[in-house]
C-alpha atoms as a PDB file:
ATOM      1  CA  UNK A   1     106.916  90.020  82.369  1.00  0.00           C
ATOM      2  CA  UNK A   2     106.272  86.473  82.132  1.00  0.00           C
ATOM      3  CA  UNK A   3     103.099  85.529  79.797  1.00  0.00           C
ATOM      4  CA  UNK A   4     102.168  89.014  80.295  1.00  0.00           C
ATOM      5  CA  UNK A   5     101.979  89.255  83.270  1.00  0.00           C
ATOM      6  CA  UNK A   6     103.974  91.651  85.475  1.00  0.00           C
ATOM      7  CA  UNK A   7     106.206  89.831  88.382  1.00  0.00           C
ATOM      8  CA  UNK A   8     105.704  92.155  91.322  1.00  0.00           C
ATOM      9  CA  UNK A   9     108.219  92.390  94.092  1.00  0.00           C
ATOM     10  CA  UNK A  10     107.431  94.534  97.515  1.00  0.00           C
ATOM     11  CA  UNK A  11     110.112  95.705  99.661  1.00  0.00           C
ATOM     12  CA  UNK A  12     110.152  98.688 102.142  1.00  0.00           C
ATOM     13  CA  UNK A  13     110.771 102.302 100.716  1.00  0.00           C
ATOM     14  CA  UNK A  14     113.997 104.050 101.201  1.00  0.00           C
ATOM     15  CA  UNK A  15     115.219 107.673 100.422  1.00  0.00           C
ATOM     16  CA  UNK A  16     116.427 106.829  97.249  1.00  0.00           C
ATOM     17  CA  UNK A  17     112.888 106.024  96.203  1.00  0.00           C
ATOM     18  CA  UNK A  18     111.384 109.757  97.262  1.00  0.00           C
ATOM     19  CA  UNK A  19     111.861 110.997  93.963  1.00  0.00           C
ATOM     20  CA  UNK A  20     110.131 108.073  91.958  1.00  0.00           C
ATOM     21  CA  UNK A  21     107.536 107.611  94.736  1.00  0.00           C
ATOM     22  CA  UNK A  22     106.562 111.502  94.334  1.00  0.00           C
ATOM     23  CA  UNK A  23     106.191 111.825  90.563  1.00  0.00           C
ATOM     24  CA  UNK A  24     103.804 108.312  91.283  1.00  0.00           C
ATOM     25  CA  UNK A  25     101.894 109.931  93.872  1.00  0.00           C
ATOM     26  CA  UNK A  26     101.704 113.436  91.998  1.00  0.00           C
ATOM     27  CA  UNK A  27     100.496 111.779  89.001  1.00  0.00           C
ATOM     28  CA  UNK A  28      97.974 109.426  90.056  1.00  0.00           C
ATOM     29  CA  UNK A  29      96.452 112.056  92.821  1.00  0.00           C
ATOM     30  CA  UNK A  30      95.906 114.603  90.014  1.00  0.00           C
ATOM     31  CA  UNK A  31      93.995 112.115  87.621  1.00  0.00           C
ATOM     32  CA  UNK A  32      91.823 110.294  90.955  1.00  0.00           C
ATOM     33  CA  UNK A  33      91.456 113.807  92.401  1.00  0.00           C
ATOM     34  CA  UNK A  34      91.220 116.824  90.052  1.00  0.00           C
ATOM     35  CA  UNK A  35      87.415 117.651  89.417  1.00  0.00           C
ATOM     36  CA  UNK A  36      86.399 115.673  92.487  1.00  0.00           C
ATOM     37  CA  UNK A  37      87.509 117.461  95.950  1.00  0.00           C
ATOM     38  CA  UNK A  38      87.304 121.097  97.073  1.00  0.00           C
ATOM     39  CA  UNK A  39      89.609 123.628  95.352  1.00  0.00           C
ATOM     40  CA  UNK A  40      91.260 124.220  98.920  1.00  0.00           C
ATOM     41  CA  UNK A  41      92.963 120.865  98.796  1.00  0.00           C
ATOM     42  CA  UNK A  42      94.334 121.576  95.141  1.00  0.00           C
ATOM     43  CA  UNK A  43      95.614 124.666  96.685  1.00  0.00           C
ATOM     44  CA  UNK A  44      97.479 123.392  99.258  1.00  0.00           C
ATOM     45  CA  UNK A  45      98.555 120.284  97.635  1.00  0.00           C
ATOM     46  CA  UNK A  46     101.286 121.755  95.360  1.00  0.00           C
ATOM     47  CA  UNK A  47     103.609 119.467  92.862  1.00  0.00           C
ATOM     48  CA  UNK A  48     106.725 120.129  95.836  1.00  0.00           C
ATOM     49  CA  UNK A  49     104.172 118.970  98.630  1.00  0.00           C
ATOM     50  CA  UNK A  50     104.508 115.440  97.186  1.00  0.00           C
ATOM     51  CA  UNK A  51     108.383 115.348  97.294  1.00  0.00           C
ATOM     52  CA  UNK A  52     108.415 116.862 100.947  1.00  0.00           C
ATOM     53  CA  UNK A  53     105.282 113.839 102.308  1.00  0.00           C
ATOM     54  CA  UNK A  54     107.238 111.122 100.405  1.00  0.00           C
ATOM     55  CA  UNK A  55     109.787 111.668 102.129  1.00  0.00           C
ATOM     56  CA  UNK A  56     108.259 111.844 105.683  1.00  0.00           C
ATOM     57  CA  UNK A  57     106.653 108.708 105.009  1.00  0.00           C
ATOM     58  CA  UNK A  58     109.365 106.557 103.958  1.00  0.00           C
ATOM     59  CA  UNK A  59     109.237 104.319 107.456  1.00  0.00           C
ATOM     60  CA  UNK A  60     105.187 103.404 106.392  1.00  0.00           C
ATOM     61  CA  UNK A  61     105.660 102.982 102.530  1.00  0.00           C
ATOM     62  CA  UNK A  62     105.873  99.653 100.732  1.00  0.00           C
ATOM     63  CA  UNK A  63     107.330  99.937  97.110  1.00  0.00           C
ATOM     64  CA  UNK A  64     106.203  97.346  94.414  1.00  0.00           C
ATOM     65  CA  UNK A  65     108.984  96.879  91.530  1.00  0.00           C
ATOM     66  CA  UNK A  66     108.493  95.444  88.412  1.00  0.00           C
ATOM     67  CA  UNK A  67     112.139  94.936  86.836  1.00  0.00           C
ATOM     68  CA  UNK A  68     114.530  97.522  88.298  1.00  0.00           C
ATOM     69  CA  UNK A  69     111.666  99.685  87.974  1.00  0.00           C
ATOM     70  CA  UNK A  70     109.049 101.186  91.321  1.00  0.00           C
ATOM     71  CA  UNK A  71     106.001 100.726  89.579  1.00  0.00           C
ATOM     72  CA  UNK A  72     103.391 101.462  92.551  1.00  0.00           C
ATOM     73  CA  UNK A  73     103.412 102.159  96.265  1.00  0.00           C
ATOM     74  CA  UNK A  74     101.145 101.809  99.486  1.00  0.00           C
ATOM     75  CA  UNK A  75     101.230 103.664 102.978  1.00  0.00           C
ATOM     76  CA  UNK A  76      99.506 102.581 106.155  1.00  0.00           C
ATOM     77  CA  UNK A  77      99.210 104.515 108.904  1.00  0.00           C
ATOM     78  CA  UNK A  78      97.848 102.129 112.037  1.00  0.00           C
ATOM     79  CA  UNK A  79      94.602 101.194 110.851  1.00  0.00           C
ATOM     80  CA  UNK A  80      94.286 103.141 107.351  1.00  0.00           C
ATOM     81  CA  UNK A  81      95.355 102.253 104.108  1.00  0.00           C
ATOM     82  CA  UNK A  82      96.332 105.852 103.092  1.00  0.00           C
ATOM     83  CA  UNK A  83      97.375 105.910  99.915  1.00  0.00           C
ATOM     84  CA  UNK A  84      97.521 103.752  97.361  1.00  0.00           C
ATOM     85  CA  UNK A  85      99.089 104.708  93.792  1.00  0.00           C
ATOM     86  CA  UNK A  86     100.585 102.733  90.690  1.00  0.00           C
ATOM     87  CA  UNK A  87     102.809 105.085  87.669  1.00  0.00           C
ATOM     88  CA  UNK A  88     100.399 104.867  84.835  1.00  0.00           C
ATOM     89  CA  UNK A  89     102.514 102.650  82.616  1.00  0.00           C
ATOM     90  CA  UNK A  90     101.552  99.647  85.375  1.00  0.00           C
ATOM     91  CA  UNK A  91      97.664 100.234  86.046  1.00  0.00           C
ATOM     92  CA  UNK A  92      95.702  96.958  85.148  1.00  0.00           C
ATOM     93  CA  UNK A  93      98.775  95.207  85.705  1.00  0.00           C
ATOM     94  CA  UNK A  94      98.127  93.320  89.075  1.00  0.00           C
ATOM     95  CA  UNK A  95     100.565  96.063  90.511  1.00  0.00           C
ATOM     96  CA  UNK A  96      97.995  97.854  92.461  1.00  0.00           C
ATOM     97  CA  UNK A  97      96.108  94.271  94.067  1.00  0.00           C
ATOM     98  CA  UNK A  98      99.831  92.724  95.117  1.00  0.00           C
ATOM     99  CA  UNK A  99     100.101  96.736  96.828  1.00  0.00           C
ATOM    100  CA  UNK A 100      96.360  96.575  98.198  1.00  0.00           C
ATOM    101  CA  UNK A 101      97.275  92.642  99.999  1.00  0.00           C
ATOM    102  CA  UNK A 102     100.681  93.981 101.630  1.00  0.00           C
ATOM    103  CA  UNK A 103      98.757  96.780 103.174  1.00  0.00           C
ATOM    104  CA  UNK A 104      96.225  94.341 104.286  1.00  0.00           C
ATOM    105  CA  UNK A 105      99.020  92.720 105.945  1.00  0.00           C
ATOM    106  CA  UNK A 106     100.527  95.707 107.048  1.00  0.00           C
ATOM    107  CA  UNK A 107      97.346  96.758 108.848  1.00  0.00           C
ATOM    108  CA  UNK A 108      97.103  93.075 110.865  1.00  0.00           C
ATOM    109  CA  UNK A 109     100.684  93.132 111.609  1.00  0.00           C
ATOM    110  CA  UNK A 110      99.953  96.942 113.546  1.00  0.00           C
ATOM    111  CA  UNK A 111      97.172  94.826 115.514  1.00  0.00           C
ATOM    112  CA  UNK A 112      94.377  95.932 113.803  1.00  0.00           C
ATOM    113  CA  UNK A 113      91.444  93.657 112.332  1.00  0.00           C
ATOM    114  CA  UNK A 114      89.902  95.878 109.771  1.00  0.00           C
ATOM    115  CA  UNK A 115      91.442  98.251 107.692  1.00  0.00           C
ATOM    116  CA  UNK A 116      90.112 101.349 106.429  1.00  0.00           C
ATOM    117  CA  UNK A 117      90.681 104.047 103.149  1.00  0.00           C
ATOM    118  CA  UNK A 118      89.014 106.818 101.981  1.00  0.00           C
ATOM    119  CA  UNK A 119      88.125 107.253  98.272  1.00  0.00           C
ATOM    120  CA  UNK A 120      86.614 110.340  96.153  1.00  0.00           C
ATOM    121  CA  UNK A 121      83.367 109.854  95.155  1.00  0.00           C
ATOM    122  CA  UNK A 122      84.251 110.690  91.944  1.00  0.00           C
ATOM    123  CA  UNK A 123      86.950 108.376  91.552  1.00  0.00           C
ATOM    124  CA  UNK A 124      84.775 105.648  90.354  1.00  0.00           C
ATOM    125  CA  UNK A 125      87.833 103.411  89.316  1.00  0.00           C
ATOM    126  CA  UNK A 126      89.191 103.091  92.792  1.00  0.00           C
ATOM    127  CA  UNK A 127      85.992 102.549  93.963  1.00  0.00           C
ATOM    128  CA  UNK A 128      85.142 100.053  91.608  1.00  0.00           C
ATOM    129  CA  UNK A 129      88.825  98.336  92.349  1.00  0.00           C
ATOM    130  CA  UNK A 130      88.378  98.217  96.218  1.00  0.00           C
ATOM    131  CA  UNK A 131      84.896  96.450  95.766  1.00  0.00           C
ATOM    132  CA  UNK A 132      86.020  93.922  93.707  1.00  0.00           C
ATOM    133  CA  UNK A 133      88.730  92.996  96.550  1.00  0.00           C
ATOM    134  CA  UNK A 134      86.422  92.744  99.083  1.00  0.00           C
ATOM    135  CA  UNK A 135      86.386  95.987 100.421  1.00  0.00           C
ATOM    136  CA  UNK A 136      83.010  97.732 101.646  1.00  0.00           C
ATOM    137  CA  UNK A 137      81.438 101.349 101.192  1.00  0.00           C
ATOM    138  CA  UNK A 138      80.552 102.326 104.513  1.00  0.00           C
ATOM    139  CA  UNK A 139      78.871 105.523 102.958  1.00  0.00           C
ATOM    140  CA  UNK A 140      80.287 109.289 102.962  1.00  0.00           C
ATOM    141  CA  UNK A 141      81.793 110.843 105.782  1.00  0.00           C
ATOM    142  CA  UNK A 142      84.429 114.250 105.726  1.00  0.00           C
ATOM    143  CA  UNK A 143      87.433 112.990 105.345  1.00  0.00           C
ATOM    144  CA  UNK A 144      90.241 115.381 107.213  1.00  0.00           C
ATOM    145  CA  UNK A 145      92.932 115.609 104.701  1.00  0.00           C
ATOM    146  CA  UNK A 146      96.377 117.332 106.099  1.00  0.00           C
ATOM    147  CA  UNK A 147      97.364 120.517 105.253  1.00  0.00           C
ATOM    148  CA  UNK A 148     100.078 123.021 106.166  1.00  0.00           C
ATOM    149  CA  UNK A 149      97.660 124.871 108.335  1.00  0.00           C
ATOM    150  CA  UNK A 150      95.321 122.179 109.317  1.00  0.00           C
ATOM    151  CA  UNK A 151      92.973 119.875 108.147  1.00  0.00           C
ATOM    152  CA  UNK A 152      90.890 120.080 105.031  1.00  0.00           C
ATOM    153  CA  UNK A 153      87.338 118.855 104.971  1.00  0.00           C
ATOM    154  CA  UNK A 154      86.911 116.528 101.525  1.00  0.00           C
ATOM    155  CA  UNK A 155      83.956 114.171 100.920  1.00  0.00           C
ATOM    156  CA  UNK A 156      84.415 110.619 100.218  1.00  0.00           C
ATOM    157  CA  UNK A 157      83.396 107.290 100.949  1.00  0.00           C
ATOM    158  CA  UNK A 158      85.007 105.432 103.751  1.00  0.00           C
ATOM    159  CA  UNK A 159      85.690 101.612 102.380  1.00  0.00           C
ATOM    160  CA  UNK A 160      86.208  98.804 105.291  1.00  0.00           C
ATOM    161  CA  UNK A 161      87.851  95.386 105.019  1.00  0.00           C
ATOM    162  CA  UNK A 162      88.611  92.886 108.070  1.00  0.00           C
ATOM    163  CA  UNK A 163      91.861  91.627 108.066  1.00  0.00           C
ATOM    164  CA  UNK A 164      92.018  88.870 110.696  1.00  0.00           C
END
């Protein structure tokens, strides 16, 4: 920290960030989530689901570090900003908005000019954190999130942001 404030580096994920980048994701999905999507996506979104996606989606994750630690992470898929998660010890830190920009980035550098993320309704927080970076509600739409079997239908509000 220097005058309080967290120095944030990004780098690409590797395997030996799986572990840290599951207990992030794990964490932060059951506090944005819980109460606020369909009991069919709690099912199927087990504590060892997290390990098993982290590690498919090493190649589109961006890790930000704060000392020697992985405080927060972002994956894009093409146009989406898919997830977006900082450990709890780092929220309010300027972790998650140096995490939001790379994916920003991320989503110009795949060719696209507006990026796109889907958010709870109930997770007011995120919501409240994508407006004030310049991010757009576009209203509600069903959101397909993955599961084992196929897709699960969840509310939320679909938030757009040109990046060009």
């Amino acid at each position: 920290m220097t005058e309080g404030v967290a120095v944030v580096l990004l780098r690409p994920a590797g395997p030996a960030d799986v572990a840290t980048i599951a207990q992030i994701w794990y964490a932060g999905w059951c506090d944005a989530h819980l109460g606020n999507i369909p009991d069919e996506l709690i099912t199927v979104r087990p504590r060892e689901s997290f390990d098993t996606r982290a590690a498919q989606r090493v190649p589109d994750t961006t890790v930000a570090t704060v000392g020697e630690a992985v405080a927060g992470f972002v994956m894009v898929h093409g146009d989406e900003v898919d997830q977006v998660y900082v450990s709890g010890d780092h929220r309010g830190s300027g972790v998650a908005a140096s995490l939001l920009a790379a994916a920003e980035s991320r989503v110009r550098a795949n060719g696209h000019q507006r990026a796109w993320l889907a958010v709870v309704p109930g997770n007011t927080r995120a919501r409240k954190f994508y407006e004030k970076h310049g991010w757009s509600d576009e209203g509600l739409f069903v959101h397909e999130a993955p599961g084992p079997t196929g897709p699960v239908d969840v509310p939320a509000h679909r938030y757009v942001k040109r990046c060009d």
